[in-house]
C-alpha atoms as a PDB file:
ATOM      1  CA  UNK A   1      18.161  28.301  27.414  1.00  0.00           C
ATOM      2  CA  UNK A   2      18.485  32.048  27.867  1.00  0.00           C
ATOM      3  CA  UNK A   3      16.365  34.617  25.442  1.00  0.00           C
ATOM      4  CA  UNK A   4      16.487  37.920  24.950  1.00  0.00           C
ATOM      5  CA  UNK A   5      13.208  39.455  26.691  1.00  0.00           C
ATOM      6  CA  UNK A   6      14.413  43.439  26.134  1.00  0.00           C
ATOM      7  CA  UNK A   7      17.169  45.551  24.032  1.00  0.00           C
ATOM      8  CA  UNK A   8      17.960  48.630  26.885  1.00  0.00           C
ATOM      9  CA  UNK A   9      19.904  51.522  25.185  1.00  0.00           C
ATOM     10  CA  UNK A  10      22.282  52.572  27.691  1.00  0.00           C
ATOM     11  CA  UNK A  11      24.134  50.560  31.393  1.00  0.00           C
ATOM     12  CA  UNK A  12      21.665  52.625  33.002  1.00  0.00           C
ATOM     13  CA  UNK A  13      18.472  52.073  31.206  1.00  0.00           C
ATOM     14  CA  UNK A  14      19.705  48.157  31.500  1.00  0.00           C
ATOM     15  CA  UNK A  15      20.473  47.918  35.067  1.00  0.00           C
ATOM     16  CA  UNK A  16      17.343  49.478  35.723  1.00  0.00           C
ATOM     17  CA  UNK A  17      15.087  46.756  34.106  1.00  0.00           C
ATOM     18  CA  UNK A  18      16.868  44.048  35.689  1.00  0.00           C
ATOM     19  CA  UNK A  19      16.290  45.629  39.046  1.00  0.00           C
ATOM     20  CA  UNK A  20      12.740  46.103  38.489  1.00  0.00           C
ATOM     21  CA  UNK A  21      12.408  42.266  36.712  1.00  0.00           C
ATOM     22  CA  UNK A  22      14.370  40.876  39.683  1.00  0.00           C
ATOM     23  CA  UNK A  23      11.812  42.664  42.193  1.00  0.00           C
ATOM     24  CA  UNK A  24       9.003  40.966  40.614  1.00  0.00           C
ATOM     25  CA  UNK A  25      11.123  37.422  41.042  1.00  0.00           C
ATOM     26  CA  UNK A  26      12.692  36.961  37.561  1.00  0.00           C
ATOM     27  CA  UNK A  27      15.572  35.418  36.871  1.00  0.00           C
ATOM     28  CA  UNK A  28      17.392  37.859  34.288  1.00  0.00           C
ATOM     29  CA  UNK A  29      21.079  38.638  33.377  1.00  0.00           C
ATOM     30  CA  UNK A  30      22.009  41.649  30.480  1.00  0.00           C
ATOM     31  CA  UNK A  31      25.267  41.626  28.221  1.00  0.00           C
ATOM     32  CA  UNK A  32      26.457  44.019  26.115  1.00  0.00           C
ATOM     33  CA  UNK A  33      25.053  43.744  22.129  1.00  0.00           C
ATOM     34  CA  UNK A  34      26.374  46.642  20.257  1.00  0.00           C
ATOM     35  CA  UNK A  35      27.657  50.199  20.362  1.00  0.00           C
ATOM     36  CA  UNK A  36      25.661  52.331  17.625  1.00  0.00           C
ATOM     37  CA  UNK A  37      27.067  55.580  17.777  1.00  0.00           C
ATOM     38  CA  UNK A  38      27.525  56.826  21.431  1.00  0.00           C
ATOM     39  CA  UNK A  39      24.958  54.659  22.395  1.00  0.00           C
ATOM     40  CA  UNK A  40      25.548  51.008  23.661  1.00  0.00           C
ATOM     41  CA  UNK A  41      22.565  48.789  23.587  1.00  0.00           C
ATOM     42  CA  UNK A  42      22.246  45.778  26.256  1.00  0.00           C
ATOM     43  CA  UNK A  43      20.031  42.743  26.120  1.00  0.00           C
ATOM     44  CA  UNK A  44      18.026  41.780  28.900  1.00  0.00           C
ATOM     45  CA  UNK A  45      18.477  38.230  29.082  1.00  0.00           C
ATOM     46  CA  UNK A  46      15.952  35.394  30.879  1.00  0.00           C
ATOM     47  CA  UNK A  47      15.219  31.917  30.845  1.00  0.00           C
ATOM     48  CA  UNK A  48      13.415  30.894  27.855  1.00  0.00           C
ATOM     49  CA  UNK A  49      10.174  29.770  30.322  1.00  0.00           C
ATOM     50  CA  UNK A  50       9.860  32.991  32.041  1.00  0.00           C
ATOM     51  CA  UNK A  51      10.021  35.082  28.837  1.00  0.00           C
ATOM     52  CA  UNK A  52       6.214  35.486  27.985  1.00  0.00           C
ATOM     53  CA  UNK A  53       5.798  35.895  32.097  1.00  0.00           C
ATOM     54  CA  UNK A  54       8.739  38.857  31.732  1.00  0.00           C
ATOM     55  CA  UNK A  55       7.143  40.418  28.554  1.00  0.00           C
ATOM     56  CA  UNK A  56       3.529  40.711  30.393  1.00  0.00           C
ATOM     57  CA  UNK A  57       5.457  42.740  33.267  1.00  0.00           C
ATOM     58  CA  UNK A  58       7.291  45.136  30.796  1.00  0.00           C
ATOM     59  CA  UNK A  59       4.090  45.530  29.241  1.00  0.00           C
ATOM     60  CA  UNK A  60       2.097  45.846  32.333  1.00  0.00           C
ATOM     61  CA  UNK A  61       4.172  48.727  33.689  1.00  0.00           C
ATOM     62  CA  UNK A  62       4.696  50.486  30.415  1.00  0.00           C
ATOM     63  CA  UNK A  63       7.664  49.544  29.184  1.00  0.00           C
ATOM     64  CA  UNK A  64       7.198  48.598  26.311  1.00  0.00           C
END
């Protein structure tokens, strides 16, 4: 089952996580979640099993 494991504000900001998770070996994917505003948020997306694993990176390399 896929789980959210980051909300990205912005294509950019969300392409750039999954490059950095998929460097480190993760299996991720992002869809769009919802416009507020101008801005258009994106969830990163990642097997449920690899989640903690992901979180520990994000938070690792600051993140969040």
């Amino acid at each position: 089952m896929w789980t959210v494991v980051y909300l990205a504000v912005g294509k950019n900001a969300a392409m750039k996580i999954i490059n950095i998770l998929e460097n480190e070996g993760f299996v991720v994917k992002t869809q769009f979640f919802a416009k507020d505003g101008e801005e258009e948020l994106y969830e990163i997306l990642a097997p449920e099993f690899e989640a903690k694993d992901i979180q520990k990176v994000l938070y690792e390399m600051g993140i969040i």
